[in-house]
PDB file of N, CA and C in Angstrom:
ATOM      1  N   UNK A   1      -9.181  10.906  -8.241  1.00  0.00           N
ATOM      2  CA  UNK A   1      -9.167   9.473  -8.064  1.00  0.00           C
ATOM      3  C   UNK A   1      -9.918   9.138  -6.778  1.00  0.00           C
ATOM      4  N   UNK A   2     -10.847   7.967  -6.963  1.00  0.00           N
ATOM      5  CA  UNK A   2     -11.543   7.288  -5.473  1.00  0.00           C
ATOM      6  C   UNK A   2     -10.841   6.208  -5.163  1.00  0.00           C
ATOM      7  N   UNK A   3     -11.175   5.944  -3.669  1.00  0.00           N
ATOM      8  CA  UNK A   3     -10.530   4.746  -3.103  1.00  0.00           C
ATOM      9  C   UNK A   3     -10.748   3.679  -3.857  1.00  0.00           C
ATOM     10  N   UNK A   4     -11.878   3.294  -5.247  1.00  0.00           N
ATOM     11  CA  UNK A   4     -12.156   1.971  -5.927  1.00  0.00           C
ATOM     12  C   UNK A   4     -10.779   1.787  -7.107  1.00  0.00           C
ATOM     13  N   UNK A   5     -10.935   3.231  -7.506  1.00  0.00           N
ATOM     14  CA  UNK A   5      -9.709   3.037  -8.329  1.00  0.00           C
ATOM     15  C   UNK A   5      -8.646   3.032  -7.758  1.00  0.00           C
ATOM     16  N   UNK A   6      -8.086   3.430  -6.834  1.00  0.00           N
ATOM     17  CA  UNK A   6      -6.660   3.096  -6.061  1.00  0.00           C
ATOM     18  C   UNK A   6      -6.678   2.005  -5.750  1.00  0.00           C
ATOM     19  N   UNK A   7      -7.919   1.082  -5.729  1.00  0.00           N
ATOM     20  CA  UNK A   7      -7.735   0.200  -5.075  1.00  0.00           C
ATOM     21  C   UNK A   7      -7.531  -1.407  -6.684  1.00  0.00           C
ATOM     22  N   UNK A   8      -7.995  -0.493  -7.268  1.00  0.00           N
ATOM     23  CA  UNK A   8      -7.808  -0.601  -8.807  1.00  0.00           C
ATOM     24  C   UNK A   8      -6.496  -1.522  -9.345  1.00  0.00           C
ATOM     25  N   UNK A   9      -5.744  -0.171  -9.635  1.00  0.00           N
ATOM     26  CA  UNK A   9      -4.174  -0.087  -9.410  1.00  0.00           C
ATOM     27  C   UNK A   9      -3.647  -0.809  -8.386  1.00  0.00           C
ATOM     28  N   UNK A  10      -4.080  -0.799  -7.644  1.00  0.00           N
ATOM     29  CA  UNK A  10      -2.680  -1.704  -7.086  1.00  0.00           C
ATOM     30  C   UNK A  10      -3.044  -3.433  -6.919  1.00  0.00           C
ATOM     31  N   UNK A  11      -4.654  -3.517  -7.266  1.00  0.00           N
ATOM     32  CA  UNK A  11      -4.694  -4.823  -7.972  1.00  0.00           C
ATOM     33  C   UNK A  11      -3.916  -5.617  -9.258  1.00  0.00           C
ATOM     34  N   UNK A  12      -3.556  -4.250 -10.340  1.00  0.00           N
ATOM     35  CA  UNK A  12      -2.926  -4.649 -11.411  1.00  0.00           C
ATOM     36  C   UNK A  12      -1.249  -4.499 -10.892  1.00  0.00           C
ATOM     37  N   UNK A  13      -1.146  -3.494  -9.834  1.00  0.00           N
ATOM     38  CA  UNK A  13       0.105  -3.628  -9.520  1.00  0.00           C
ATOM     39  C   UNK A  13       0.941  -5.189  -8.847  1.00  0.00           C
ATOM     40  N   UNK A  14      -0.123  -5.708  -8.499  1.00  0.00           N
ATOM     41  CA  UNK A  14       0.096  -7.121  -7.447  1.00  0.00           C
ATOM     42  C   UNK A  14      -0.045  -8.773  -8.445  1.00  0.00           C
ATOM     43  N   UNK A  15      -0.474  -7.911  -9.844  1.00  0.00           N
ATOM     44  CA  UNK A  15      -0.416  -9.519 -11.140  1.00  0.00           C
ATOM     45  C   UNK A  15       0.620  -9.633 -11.187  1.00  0.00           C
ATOM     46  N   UNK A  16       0.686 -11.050 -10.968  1.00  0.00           N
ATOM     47  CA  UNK A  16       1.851 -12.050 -11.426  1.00  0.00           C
ATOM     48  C   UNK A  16       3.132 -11.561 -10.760  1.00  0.00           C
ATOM     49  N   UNK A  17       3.074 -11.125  -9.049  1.00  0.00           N
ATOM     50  CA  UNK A  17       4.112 -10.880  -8.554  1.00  0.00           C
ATOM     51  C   UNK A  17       3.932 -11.901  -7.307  1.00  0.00           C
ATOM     52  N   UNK A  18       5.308 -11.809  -6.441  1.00  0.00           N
ATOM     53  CA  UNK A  18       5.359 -12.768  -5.496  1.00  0.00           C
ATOM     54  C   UNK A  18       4.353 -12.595  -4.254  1.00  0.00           C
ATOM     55  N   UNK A  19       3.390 -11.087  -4.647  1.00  0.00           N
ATOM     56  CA  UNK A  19       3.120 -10.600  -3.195  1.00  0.00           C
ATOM     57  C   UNK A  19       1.579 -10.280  -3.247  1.00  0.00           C
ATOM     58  N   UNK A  20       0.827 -10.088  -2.849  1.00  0.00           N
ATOM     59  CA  UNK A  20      -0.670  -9.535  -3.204  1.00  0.00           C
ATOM     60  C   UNK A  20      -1.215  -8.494  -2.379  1.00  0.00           C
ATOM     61  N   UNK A  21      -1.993  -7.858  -2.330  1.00  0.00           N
ATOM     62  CA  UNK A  21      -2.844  -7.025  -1.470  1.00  0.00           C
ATOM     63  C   UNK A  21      -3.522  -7.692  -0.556  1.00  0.00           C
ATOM     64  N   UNK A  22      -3.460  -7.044   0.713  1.00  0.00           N
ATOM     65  CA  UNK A  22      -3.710  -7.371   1.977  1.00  0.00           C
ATOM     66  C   UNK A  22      -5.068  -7.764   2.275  1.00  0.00           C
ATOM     67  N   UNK A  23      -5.504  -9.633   2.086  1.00  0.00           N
ATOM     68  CA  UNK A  23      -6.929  -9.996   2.265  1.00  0.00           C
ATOM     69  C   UNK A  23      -8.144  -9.104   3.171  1.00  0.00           C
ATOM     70  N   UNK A  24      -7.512  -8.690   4.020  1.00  0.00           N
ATOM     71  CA  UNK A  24      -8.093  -8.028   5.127  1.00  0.00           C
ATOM     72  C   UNK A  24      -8.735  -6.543   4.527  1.00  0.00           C
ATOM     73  N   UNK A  25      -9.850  -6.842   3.704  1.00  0.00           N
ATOM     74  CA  UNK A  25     -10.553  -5.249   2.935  1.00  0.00           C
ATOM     75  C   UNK A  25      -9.978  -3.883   3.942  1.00  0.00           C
ATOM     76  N   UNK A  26     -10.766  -4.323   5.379  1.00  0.00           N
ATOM     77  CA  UNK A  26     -11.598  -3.318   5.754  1.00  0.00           C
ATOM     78  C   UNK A  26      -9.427  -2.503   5.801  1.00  0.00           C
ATOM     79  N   UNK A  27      -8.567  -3.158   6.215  1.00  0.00           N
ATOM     80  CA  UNK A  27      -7.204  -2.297   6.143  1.00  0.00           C
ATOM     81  C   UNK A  27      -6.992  -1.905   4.924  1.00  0.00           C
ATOM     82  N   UNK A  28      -7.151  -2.664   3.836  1.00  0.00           N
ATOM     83  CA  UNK A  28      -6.523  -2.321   2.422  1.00  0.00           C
ATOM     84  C   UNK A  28      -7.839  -0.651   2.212  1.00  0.00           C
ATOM     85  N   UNK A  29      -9.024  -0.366   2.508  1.00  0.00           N
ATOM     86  CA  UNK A  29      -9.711   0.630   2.310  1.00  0.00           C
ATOM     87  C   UNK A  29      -9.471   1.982   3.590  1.00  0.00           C
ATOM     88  N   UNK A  30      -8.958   1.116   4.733  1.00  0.00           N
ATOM     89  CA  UNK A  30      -8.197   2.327   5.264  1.00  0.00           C
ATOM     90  C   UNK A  30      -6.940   3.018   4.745  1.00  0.00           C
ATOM     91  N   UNK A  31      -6.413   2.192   4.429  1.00  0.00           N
ATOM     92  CA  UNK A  31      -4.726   2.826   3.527  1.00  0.00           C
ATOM     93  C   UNK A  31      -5.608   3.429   2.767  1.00  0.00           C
ATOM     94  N   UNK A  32      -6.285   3.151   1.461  1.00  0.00           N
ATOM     95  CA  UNK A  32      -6.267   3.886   0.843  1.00  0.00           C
ATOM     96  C   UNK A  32      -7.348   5.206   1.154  1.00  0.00           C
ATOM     97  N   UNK A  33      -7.851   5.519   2.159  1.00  0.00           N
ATOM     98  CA  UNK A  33      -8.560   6.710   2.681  1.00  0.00           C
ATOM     99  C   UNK A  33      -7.707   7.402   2.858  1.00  0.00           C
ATOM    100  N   UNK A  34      -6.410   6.579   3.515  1.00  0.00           N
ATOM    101  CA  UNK A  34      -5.072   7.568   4.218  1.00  0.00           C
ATOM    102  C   UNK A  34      -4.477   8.232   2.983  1.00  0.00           C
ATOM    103  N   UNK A  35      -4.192   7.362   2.047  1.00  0.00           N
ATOM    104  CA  UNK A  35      -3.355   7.803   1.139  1.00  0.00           C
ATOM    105  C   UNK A  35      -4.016   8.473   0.288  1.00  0.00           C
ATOM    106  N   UNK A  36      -5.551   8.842   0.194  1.00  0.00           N
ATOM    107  CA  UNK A  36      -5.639   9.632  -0.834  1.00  0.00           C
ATOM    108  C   UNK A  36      -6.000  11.136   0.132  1.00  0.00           C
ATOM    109  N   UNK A  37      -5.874  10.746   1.325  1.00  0.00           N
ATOM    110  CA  UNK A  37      -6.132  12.352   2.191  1.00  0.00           C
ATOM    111  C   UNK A  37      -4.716  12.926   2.377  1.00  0.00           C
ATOM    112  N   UNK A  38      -3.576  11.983   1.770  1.00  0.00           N
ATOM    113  CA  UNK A  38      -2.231  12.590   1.731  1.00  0.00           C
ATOM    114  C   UNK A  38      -2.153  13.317   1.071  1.00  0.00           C
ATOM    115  N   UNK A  39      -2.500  12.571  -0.416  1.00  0.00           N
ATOM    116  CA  UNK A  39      -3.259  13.014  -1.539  1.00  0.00           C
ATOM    117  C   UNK A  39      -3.202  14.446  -2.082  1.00  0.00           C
ATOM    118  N   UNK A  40      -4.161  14.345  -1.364  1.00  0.00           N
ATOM    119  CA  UNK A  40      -4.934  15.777  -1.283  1.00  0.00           C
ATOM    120  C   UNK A  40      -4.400  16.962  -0.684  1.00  0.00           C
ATOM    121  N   UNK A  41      -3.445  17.135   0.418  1.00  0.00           N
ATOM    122  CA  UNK A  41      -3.197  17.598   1.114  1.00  0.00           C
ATOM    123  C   UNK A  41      -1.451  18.325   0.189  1.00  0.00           C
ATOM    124  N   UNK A  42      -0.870  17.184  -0.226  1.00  0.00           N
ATOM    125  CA  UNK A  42       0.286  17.371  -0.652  1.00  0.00           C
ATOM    126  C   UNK A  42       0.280  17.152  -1.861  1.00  0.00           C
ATOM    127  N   UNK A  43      -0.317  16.392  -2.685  1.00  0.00           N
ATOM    128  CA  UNK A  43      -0.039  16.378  -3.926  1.00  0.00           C
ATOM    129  C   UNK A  43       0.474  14.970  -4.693  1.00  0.00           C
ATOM    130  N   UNK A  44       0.614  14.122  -3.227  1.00  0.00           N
ATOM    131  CA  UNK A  44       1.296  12.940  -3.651  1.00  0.00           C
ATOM    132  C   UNK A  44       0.639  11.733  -2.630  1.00  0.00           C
ATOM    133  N   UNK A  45       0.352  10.655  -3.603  1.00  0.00           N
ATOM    134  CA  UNK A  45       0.284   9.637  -2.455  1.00  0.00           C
ATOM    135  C   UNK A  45       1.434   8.842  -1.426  1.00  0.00           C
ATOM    136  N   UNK A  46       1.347   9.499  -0.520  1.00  0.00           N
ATOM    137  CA  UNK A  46       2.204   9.471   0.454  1.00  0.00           C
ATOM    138  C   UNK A  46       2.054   7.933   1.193  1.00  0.00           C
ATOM    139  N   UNK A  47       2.661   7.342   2.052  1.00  0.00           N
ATOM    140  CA  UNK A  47       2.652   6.062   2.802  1.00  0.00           C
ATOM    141  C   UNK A  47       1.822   6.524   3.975  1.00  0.00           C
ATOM    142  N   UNK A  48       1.241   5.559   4.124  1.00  0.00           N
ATOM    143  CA  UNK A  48       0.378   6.149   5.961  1.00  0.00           C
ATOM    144  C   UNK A  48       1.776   5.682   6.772  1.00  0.00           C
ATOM    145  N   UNK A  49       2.551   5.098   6.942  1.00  0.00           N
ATOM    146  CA  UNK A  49       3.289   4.494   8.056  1.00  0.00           C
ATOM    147  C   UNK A  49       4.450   5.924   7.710  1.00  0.00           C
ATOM    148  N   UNK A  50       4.908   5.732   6.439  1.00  0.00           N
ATOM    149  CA  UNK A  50       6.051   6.339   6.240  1.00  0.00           C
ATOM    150  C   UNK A  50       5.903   8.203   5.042  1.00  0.00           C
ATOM    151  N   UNK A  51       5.473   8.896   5.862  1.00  0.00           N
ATOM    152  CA  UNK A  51       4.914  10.420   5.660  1.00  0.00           C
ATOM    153  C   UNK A  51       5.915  10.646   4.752  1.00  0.00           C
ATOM    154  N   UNK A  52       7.105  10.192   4.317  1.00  0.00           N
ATOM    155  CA  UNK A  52       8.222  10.546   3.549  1.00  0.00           C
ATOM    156  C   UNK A  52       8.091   9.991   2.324  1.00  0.00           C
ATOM    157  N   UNK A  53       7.459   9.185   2.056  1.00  0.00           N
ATOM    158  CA  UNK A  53       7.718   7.938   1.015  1.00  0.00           C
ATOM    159  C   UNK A  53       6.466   8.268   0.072  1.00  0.00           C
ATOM    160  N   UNK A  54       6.372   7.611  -0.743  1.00  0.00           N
ATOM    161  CA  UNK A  54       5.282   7.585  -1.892  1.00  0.00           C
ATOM    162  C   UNK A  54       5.483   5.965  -1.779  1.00  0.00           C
ATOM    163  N   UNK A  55       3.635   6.026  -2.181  1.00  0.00           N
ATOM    164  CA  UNK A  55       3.141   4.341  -2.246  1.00  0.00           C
ATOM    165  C   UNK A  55       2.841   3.741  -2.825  1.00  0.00           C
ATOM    166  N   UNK A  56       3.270   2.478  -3.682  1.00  0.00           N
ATOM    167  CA  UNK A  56       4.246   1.719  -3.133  1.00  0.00           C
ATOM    168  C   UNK A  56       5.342   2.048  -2.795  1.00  0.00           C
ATOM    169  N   UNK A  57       5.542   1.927  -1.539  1.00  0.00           N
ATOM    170  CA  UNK A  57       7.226   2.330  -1.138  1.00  0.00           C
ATOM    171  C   UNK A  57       8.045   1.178  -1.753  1.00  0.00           C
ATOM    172  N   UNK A  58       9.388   0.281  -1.610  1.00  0.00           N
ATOM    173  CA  UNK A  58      10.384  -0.075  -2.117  1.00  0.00           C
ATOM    174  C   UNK A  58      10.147  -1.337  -0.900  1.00  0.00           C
ATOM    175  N   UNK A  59       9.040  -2.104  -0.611  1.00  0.00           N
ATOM    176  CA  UNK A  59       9.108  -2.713   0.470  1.00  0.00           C
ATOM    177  C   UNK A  59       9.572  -4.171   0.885  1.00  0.00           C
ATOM    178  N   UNK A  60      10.455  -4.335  -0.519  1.00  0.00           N
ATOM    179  CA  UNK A  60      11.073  -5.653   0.002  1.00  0.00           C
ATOM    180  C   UNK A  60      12.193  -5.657   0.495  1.00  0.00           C
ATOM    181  N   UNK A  61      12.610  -4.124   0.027  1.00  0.00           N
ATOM    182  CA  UNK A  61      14.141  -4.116   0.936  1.00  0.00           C
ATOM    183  C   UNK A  61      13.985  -4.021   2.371  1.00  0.00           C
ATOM    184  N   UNK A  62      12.978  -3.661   2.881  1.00  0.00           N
ATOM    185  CA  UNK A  62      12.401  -3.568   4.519  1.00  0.00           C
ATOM    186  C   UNK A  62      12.481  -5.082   5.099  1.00  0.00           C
ATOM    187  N   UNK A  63      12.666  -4.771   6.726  1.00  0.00           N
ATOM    188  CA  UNK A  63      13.075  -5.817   7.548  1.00  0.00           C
ATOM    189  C   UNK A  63      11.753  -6.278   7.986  1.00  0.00           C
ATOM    190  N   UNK A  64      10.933  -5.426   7.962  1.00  0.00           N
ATOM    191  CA  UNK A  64       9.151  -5.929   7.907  1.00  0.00           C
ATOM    192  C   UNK A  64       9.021  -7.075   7.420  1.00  0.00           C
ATOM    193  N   UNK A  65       9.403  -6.980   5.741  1.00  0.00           N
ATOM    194  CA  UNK A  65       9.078  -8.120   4.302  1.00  0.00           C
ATOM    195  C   UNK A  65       9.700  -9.209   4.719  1.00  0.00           C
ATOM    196  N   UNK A  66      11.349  -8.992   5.263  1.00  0.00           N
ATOM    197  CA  UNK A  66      11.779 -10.017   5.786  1.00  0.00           C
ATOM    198  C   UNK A  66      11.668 -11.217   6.565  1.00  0.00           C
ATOM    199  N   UNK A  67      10.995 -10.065   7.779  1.00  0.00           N
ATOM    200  CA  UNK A  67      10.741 -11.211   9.220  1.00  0.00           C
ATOM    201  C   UNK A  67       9.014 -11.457   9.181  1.00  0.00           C
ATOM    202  N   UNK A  68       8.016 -10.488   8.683  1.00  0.00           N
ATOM    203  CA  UNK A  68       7.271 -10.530   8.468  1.00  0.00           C
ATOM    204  C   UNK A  68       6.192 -10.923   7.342  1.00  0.00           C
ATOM    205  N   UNK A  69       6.692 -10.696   6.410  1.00  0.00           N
ATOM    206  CA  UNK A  69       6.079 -10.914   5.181  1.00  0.00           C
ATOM    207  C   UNK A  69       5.515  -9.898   4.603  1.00  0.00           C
ATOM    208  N   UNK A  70       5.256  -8.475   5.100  1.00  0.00           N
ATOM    209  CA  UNK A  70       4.118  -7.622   4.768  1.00  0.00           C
ATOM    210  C   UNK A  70       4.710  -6.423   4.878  1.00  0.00           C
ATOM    211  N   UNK A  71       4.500  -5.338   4.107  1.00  0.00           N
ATOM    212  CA  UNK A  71       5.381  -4.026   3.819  1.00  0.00           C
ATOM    213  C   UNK A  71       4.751  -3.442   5.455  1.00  0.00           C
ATOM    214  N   UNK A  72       5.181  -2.113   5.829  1.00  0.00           N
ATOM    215  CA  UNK A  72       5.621  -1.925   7.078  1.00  0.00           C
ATOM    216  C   UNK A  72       3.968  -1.817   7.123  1.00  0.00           C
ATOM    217  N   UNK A  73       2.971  -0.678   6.225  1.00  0.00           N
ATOM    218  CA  UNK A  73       1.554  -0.399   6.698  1.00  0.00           C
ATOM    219  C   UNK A  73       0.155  -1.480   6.639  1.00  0.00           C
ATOM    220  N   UNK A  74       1.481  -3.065   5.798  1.00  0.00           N
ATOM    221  CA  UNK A  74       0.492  -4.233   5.918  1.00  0.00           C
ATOM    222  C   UNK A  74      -0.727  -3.880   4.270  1.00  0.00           C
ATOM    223  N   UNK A  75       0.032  -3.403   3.648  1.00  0.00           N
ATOM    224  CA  UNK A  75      -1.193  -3.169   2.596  1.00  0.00           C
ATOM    225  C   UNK A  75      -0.609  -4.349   1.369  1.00  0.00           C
ATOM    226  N   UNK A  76       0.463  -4.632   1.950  1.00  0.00           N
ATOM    227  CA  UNK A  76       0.987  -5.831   1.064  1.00  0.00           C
ATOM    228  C   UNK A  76       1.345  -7.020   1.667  1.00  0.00           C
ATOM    229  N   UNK A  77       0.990  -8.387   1.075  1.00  0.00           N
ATOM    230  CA  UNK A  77       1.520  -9.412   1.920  1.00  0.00           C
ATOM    231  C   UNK A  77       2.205 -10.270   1.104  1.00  0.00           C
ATOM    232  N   UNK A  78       3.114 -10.864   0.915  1.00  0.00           N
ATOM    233  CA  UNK A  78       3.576 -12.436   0.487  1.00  0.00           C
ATOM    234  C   UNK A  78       2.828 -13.253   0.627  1.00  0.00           C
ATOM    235  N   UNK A  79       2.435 -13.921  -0.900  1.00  0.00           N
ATOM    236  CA  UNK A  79       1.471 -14.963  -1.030  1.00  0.00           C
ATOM    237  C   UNK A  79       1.811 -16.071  -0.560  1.00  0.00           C
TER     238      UNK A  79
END
């Protein structure tokens, strides 16, 4: 998989939900550099913020989404 198609997916992941992908390209193409060199390394797309997690992490239960609007690595925002 390349960063166009990850970046793919999580366009279809973000239809018709409350939240979208992060306007800001040049971050939304760093995550996904990060996450596919996790990738690679382990076997899984891992979170850049959170080395434990697979991405999409679960990020509305986070206090980020809350006070912020945006999952902790900002690759998601509330529209």
């Amino acid at each position: 998989m390349n960063k166009e198609e990850l970046k793919e997916i999580w366009g279809k992941f973000v239809e018709n939900k409350d939240f979208k992908l992060n306007p800001d390209t040049e971050k939304v193409n760093e995550i996904a550099e990060i996450i596919l060199k996790n990738e690679e390394k382990t076997g899984l797309k891992l979170c850049p913020c959170q080395i434990n997690t697979v991405c999409p992490c679960n990020f509305k239960i986070q206090k980020n989404w809350k006070n912020k609007g945006t999952c902790i690595c900002n690759l998601f925002v509330k529209k």
